[in-house]
Protein backbone atom coordinates (compact mmCIF):
# COMPACT_ATOMS: atom_id res chain seq x y z
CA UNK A 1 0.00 0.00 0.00
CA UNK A 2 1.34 3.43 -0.78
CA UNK A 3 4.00 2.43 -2.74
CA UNK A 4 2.37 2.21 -6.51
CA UNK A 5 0.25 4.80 -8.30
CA UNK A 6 -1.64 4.19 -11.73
CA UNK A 7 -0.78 7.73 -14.28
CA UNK A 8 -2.63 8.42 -17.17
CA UNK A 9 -2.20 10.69 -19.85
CA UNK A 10 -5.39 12.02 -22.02
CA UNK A 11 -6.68 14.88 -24.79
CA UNK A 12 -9.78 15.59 -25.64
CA UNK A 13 -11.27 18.17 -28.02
CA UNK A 14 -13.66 20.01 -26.85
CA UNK A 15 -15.54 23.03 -28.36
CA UNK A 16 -15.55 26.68 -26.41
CA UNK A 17 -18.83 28.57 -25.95
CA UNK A 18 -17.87 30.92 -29.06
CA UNK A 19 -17.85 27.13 -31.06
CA UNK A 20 -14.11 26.72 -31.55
CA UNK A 21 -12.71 23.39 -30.83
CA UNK A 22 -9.34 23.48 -28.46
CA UNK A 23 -7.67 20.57 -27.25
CA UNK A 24 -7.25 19.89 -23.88
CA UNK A 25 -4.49 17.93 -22.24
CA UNK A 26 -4.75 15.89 -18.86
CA UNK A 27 -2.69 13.52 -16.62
CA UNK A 28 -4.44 11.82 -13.97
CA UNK A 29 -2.80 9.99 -10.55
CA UNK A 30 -4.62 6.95 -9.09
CA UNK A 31 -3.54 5.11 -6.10
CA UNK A 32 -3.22 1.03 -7.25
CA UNK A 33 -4.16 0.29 -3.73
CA UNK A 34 -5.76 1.64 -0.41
CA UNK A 35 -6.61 0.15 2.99
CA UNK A 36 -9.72 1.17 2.95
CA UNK A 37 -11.72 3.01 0.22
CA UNK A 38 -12.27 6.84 -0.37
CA UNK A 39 -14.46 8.57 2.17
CA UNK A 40 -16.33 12.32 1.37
CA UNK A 41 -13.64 13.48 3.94
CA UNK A 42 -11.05 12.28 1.53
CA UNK A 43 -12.40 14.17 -1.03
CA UNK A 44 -12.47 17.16 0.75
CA UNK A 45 -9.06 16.84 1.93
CA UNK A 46 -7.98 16.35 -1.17
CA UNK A 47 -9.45 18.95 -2.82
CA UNK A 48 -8.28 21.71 -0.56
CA UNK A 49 -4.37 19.95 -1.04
CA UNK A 50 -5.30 20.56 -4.98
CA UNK A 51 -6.12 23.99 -4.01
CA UNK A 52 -2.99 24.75 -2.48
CA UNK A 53 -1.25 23.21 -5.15
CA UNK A 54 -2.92 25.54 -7.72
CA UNK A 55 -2.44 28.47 -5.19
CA UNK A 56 -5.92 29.56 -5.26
CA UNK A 57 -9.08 28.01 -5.79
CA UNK A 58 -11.20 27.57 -9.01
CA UNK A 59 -14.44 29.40 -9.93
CA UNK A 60 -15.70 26.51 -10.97
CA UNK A 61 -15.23 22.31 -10.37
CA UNK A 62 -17.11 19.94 -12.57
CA UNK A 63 -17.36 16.26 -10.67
CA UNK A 64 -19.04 13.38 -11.98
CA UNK A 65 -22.07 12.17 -10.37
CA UNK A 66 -19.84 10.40 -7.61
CA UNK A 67 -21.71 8.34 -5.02
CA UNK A 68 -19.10 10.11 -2.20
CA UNK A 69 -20.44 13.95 -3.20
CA UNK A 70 -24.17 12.78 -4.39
CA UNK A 71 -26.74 10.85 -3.06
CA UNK A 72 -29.49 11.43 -6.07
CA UNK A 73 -30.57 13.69 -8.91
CA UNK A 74 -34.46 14.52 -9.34
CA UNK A 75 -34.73 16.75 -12.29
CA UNK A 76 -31.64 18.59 -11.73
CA UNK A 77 -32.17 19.03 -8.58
CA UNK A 78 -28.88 17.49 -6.57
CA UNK A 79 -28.78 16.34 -3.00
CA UNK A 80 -25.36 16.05 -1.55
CA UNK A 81 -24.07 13.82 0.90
CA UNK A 82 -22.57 16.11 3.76
C-alpha cells in the first residue's frame, strides 16, 4: 500500500462557448491500492491539497455524479451527501 500509483495521460477536443474546438491535455494519478476506500472526507481533503497546489481556488469544479459527493438527482435538482 502506498507504494504504486496508476498515471494516465489524455486529450480531448472540446468546443468553447464561441464554437471553436481546443484541445485539452490531462494527466491523472490513481492510487493502485488503499486500505480502505475513499471517504467524502477524503475528497475534501484532497481537494483543498489541490487547491494549495494551484495556489488559489477555481471558480468553478465539474465532478461526476460520484456516489461520495451525491446521493441522487431529481430533475436537476442534486442532493449532496454532507
Amino acid at each position: 500500500m502506498g507504494q504504486q500509483a496508476q498515471v494516465d495521460f489524455g486529450q480531448n477536443v472540446q468546443r468553447t462557448t464561441l464554437g471553436k474546438e481546443v484541445k485539452l491535455y490531462f494527466i491523472s494519478f490513481v492510487l493502485s491500492h488503499s486500505d480502505r476506500p475513499f471517504t467524502t472526507k477524503d475528497v475534501v481533503l484532497m481537494q483543498e491539497n489541490a487547491f494549495k497546489h494551484f495556489e488559489g481556488i477555481l471558480y468553478e469544479l465539474v465532478y461526476d455524479q460520484d456516489s461520495l459527493l451525491v446521493v441522487s438527482e431529481n430533475a436537476g435538482e442534486i442532493i449532496y451527501t454532507c
